[in-house]
Protein backbone atom coordinates (compact mmCIF):
# COMPACT_ATOMS: atom_id res chain seq x y z
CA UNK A 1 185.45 137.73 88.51
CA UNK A 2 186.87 137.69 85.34
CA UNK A 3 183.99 137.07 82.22
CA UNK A 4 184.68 134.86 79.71
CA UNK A 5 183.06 133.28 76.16
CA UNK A 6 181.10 130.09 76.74
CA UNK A 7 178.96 127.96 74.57
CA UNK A 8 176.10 125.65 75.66
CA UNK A 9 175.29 123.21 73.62
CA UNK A 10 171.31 121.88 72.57
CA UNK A 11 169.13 119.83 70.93
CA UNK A 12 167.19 121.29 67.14
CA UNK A 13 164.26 123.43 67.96
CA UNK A 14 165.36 123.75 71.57
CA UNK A 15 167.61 126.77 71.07
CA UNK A 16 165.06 129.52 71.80
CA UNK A 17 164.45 127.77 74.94
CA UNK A 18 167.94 126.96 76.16
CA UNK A 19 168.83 130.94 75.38
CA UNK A 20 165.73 131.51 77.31
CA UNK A 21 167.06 129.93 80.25
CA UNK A 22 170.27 131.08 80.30
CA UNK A 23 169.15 134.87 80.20
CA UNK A 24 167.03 133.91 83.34
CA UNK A 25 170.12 133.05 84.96
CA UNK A 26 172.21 136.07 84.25
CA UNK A 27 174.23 135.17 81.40
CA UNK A 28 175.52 138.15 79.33
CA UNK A 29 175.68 138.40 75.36
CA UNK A 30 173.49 135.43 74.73
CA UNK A 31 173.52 134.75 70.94
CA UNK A 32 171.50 131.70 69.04
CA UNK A 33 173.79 129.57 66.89
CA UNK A 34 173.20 126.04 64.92
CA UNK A 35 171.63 123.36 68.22
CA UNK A 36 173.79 125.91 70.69
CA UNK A 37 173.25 129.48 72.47
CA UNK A 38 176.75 131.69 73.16
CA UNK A 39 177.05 133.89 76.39
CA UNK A 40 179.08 134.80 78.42
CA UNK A 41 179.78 135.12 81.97
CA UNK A 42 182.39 133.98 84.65
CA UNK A 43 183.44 131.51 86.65
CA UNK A 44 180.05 131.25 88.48
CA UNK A 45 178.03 131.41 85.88
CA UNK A 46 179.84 128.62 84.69
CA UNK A 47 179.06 126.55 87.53
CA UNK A 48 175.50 128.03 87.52
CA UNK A 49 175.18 126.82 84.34
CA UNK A 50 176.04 123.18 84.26
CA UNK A 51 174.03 123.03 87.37
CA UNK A 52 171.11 124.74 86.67
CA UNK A 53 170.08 124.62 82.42
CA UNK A 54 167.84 121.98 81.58
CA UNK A 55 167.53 122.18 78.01
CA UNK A 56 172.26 122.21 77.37
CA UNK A 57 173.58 118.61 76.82
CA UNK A 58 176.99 120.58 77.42
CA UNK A 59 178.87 123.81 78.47
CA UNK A 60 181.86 124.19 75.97
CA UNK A 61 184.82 127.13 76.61
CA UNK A 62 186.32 127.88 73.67
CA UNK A 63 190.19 128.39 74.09
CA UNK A 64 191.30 128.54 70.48
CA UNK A 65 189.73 129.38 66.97
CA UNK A 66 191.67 129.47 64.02
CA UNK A 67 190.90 128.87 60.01
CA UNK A 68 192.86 125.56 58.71
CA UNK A 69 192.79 124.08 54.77
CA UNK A 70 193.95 120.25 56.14
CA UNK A 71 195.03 118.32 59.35
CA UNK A 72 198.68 119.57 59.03
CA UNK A 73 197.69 123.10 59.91
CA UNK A 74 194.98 122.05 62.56
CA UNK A 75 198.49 120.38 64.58
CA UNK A 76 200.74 123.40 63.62
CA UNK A 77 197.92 125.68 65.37
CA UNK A 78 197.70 123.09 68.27
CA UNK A 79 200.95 122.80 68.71
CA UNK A 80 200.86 126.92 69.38
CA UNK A 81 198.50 127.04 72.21
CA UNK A 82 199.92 127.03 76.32
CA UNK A 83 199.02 123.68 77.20
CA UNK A 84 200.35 124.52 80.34
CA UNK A 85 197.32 126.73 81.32
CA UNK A 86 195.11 123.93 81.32
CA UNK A 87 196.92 120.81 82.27
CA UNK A 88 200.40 118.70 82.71
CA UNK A 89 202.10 116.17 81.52
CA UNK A 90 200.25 113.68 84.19
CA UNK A 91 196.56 114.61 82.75
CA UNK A 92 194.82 112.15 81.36
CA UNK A 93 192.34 113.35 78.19
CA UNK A 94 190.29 112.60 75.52
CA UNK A 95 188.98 114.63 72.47
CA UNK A 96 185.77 114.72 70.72
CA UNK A 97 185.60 115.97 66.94
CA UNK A 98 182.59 117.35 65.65
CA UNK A 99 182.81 118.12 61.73
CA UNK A 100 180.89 120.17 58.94
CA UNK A 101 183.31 120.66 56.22
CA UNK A 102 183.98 119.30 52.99
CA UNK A 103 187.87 119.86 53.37
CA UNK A 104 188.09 117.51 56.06
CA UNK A 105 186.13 114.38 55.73
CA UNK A 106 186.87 111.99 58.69
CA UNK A 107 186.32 113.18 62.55
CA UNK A 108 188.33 110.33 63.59
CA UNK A 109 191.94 111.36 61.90
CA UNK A 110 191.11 115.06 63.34
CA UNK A 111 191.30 113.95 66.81
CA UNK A 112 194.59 112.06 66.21
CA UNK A 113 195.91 115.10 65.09
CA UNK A 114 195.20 117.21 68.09
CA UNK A 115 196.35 114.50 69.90
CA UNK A 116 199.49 113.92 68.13
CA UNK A 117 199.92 117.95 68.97
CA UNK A 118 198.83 117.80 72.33
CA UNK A 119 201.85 114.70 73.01
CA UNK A 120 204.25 116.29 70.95
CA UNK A 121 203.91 119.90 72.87
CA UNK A 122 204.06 117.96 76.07
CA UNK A 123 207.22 115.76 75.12
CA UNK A 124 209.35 119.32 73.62
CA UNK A 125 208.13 121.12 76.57
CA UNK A 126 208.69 118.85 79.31
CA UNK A 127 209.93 115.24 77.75
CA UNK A 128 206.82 113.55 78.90
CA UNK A 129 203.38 112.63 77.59
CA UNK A 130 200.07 112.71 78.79
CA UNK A 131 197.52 109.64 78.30
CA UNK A 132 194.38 109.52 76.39
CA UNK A 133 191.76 108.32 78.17
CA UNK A 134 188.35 107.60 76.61
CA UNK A 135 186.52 107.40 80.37
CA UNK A 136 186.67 109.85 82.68
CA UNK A 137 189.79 111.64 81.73
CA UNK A 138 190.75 114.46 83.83
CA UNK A 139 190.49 116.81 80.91
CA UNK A 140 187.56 116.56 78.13
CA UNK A 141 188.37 118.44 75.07
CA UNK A 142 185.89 119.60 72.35
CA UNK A 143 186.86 119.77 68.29
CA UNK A 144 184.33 122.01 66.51
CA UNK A 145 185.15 122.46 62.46
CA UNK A 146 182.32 124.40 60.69
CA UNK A 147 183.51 124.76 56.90
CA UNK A 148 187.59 126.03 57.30
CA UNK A 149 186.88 127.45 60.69
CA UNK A 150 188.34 125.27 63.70
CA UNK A 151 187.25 125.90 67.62
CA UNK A 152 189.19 123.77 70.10
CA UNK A 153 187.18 123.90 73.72
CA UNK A 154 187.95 122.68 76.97
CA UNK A 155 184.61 121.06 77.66
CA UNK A 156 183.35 121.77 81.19
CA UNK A 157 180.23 119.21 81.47
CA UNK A 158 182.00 115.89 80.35
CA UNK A 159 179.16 113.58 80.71
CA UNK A 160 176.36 114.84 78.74
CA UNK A 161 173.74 117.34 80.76
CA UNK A 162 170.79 115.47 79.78
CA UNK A 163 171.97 112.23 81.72
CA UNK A 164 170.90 114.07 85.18
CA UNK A 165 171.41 111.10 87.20
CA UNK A 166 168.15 110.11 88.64
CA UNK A 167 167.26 107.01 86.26
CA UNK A 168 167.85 104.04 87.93
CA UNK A 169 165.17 101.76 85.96
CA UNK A 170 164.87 102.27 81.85
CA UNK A 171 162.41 101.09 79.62
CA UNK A 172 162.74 100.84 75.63
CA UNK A 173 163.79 104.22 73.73
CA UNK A 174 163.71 106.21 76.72
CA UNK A 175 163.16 109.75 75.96
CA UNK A 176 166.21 112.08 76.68
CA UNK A 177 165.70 114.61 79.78
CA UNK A 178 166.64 117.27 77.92
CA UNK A 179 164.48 117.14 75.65
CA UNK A 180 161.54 116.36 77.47
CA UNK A 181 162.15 119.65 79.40
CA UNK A 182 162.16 121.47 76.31
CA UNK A 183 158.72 120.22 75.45
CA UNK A 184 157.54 121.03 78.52
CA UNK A 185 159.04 124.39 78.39
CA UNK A 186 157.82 125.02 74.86
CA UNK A 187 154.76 124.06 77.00
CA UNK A 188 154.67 127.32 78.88
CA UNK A 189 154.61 124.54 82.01
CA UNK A 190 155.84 125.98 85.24
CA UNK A 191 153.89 123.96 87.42
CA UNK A 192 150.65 125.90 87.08
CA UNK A 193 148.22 123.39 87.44
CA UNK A 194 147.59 119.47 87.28
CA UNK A 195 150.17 117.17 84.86
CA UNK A 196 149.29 114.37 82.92
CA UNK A 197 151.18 111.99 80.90
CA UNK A 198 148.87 108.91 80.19
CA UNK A 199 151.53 106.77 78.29
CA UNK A 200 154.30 107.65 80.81
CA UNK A 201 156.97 104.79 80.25
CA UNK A 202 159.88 105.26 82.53
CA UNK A 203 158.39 108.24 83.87
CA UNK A 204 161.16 110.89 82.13
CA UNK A 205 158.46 113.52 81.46
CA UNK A 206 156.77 113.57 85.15
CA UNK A 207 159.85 114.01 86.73
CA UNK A 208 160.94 116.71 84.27
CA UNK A 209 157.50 118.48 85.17
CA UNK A 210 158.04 118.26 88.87
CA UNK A 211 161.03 119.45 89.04
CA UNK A 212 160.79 122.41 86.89
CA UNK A 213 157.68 122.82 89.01
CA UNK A 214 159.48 122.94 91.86
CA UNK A 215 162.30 125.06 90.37
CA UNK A 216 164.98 122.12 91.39
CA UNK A 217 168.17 122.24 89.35
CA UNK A 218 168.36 119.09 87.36
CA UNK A 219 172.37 119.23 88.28
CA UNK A 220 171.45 118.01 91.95
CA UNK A 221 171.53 114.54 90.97
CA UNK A 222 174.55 114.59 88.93
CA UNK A 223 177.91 112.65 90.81
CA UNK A 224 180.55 115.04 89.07
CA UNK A 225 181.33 117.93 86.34
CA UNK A 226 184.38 117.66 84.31
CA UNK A 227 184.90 121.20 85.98
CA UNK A 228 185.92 119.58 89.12
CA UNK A 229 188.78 117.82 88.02
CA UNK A 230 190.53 121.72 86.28
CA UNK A 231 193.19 123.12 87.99
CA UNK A 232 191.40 126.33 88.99
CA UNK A 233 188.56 124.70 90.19
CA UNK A 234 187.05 126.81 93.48
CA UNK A 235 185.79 124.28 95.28
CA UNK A 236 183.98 126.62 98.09
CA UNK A 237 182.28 128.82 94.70
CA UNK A 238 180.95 125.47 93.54
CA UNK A 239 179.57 124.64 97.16
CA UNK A 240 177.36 127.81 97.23
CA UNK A 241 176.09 127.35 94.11
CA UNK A 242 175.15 123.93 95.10
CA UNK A 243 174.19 124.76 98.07
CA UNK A 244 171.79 127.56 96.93
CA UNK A 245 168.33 126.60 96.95
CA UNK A 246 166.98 130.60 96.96
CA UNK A 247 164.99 129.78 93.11
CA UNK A 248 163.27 126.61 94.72
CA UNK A 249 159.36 127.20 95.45
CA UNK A 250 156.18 125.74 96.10
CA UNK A 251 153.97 123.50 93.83
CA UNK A 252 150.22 123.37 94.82
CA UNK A 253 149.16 120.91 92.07
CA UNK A 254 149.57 116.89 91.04
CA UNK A 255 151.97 114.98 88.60
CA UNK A 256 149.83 112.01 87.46
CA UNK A 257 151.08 108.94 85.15
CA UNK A 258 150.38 106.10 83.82
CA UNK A 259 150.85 103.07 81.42
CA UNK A 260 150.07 100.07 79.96
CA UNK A 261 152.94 97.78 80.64
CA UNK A 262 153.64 96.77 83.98
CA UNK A 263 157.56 96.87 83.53
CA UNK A 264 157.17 100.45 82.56
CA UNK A 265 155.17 101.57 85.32
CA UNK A 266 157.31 99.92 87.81
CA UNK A 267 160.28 101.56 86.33
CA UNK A 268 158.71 105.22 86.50
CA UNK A 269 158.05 104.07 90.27
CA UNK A 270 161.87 103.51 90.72
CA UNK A 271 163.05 106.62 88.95
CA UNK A 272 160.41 108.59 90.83
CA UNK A 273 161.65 107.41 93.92
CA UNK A 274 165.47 107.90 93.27
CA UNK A 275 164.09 111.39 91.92
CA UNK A 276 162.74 111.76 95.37
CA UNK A 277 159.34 113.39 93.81
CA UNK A 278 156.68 110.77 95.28
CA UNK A 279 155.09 113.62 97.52
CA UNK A 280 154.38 115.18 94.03
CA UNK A 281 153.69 112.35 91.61
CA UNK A 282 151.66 109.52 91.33
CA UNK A 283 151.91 106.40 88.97
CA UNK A 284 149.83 103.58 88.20
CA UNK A 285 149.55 100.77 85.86
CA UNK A 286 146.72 101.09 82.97
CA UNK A 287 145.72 101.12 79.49
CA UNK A 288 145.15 104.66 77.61
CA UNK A 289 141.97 103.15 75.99
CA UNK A 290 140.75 102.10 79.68
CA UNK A 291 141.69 105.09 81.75
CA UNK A 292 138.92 106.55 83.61
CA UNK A 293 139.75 109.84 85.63
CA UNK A 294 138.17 109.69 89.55
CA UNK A 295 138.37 112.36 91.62
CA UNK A 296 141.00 114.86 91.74
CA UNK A 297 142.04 113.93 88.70
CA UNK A 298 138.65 114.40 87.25
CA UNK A 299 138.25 117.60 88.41
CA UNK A 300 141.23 119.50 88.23
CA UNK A 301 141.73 118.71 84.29
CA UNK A 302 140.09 122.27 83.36
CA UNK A 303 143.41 124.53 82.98
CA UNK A 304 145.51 121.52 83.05
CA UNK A 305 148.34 119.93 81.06
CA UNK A 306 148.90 116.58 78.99
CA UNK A 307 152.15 115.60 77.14
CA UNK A 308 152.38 112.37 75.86
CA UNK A 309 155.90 110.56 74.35
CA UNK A 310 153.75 107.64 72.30
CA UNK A 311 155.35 104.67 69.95
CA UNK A 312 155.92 105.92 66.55
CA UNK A 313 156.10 102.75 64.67
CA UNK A 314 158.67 103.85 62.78
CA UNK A 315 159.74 100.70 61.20
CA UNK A 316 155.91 100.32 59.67
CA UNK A 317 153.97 103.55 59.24
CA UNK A 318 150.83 102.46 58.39
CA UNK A 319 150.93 99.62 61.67
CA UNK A 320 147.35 99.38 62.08
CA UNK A 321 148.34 98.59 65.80
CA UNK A 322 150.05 101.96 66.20
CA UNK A 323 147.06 103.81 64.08
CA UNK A 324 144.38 102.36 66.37
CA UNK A 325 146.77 103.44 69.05
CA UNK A 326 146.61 106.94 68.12
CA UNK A 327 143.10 106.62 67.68
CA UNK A 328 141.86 105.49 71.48
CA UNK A 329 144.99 108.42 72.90
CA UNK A 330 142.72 110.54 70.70
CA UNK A 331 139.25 109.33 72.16
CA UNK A 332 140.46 109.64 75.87
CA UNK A 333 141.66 113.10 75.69
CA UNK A 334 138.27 114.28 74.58
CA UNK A 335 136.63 112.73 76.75
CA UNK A 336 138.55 112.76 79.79
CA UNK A 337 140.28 116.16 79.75
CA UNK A 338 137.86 118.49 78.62
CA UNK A 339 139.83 122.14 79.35
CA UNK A 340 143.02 120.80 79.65
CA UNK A 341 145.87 121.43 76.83
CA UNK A 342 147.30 118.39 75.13
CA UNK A 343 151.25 118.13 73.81
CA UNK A 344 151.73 115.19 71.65
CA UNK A 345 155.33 114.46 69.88
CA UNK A 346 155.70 112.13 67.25
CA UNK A 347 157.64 110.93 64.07
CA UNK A 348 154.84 109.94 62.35
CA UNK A 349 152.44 112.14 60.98
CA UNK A 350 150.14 109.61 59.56
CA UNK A 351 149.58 108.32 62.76
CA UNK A 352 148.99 111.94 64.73
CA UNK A 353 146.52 112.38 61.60
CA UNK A 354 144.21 109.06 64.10
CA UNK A 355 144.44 111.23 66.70
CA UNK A 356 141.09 112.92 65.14
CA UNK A 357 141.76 116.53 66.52
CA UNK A 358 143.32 119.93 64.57
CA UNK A 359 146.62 120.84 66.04
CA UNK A 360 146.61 124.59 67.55
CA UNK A 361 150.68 124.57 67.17
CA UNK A 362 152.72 122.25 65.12
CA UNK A 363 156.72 122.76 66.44
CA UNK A 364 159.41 120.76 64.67
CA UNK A 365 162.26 118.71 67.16
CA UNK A 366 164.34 115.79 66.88
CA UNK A 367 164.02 112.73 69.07
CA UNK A 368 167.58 111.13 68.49
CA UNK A 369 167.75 110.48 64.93
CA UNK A 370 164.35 111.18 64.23
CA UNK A 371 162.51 114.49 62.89
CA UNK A 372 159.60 114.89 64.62
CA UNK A 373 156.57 117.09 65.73
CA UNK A 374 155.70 118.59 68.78
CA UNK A 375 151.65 118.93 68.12
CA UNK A 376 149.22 121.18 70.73
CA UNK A 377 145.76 120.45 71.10
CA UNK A 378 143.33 122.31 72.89
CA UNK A 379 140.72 120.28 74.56
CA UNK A 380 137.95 122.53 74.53
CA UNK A 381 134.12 121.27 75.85
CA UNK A 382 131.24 121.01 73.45
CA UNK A 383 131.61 122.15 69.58
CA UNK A 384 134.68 124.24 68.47
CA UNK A 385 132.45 127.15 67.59
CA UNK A 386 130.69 127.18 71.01
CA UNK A 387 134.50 127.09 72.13
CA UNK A 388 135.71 129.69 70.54
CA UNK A 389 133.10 131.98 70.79
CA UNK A 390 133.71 131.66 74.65
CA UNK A 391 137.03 133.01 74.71
């Protein structure tokens, strides 16, 4: 099969990672850019892809790059392309402009214009016009402008990535999937020993952890790709790599989670469920300042991992509530998971300062709109000198 240039596009600090993955999967030419990794590969790989990367929020193919001074020449170049390659005059679409240019200020009046194009080549060439359609059009088409440099993509995701499909119960400020694989693959986690997120929510991180544990393509849950809906869409290539379940394995270990609120809990219960990852993870209700770990839990916490999504209290930085907070999440991991490794993200650095323990590995992400660090603690037993004088 023919190869082809693709771009798959990230989250900041997650690039290394999402190139990472996409080498693991056979892409060729893999190349970092700004939140995005190039490669390239064919029509399988495409598929592969948006099936398989956890860390892409899309999978864009670039069909035309040109250099344009105002909105006039970004229609004249539209106007150019072979529309006809792609769609017909019965093909619904929508656009979506992404800009980083002084010359053109307003995202908005750029996707009129390739609209306007699009219409216009359709009603000279054939004396009919397609529809915009905002949801679910049969054709999703990407805008990229990066100073006077303009790359139109068809993009073959639609829905973003990170929306797997699994969540059927949310709580506040859910964290994004695709992100929380990240972490977890900054992590170095591929399901090599015990899990624990004490201040689990809607349970986004344990199921993130089982299934890269388990090696289960995040795309299984998803309804549709915006692939399926393109005219030279192979239906049967798309069933075998669906159907292809040769990278699943084995995981040995336990997924454990908890929190405080009993909404939360109950919701990572139902998104567990719909996840169909009970066999691996367990969730209760309970305070991070009362937990007490019993049994397995207790003893398999030497090797083991702990990520933790807490409030940031953004809107008051010095909350004494979310400092005290910090303080107890600090006070339980020393003294419940002696040996494990500890992966905290937050916005606010006063309150990972409570936490009262020296970060091995500070990495820098963004949660939405907010900047934010990804801090590593190791949870060693005894003094830090003893500790390291062990190693």
């Amino acid at each position: 099969m023919k190869e082809f240039q693709m771009l798959a596009k990230t989250f900041k600090g997650l690039e290394e990672v999402l190139a990472g993955e996409l080498i693991e999967l056979g892409a060729n030419n893999v190349q970092i850019q700004r939140r995005a990794v190039a490669f390239t590969g064919d029509m399988r790989m495409l598929y592969t892809a948006n099936f398989c990367l956890r860390t892409a929020s899309r999978i864009l193919v670039p069909i035309a790059t040109f250099k344009a001074k105002k909105a006039d020449d970004i229609y004249q170049q539209v106007m150019q392309i072979d529309w006809a390659q792609y769609m017909t005059p019965k093909t619904s679409f929508s656009i979506d402009a992404t800009v980083y240019s002084d010359l053109f200020r307003h995202s908005q009046f750029i996707t009129y214009r390739v609209k306007d194009a699009i219409v216009d080549y359709w009603m000279e060439h054939a004396g009919a016009r397609p529809s915009v359609q905002l949801t679910s059009p049969d054709l999703y088409l990407n805008v990229h402008i990066a100073g006077d440099l303009v790359t139109l993509s068809l993009d073959s995701s639609g829905e973003s990535l990170h929306k797997r499909g699994y969540r059927v119960a949310n709580t506040q400020a859910p964290i994004n999937e695709a992100l929380a694989a990240g972490m977890l693959l900054l992590a170095g986690w591929k399901g090599q020993s015990d899990f624990y997120d004490p201040m689990c929510g809607s349970g986004t991180l344990l199921i993130e952890a089982a299934l890269i544990a388990r090696n289960i393509a995040p795309g299984v849950f998803r309804k549709s790709f915006a692939f399926e809906k393109w005219a030279n869409f192979d239906a049967d290539l798309f069933e075998d790599v669906y159907s292809d379940d040769s990278r699943e394995r084995d995981f040995k270990h336990k997924i454990y989670g908890s929190d405080a609120g009993f909404y939360a809990a109950q919701a990572a219960i139902k998104n567990v469920e719909s996840a169909g990852l009970n066999r691996d993870i367990e969730v209760r209700q309970i305070r991070v300042q009362e937990l007490k770990l019993t049994g397995d839990e207790a003893r398999n916490t030497e090797g083991a991992l702990v990520m933790i999504n807490p409030p940031y209290g953004e809107r008051l930085s010095q909350d004494k509530d979310v400092l005290r907070l910090y303080q107890d999440m600090g006070t339980t991991l020393k003294h419940q998971f002696s040996g494990a490794t500890a992966w905290i993200i937050s916005s606010n650095e006063d309150a990972l300062k409570c936490v009262g323990l020296r970060p091995a590995k500070r990495i820098h992400l963004v949660n939405g709109d907010l900047e934010c660090l990804l801090n590593k603690y190791e949870l060693f037993k005894g003094d830090r000198k003893t500790w390291k004088s062990s190693l």
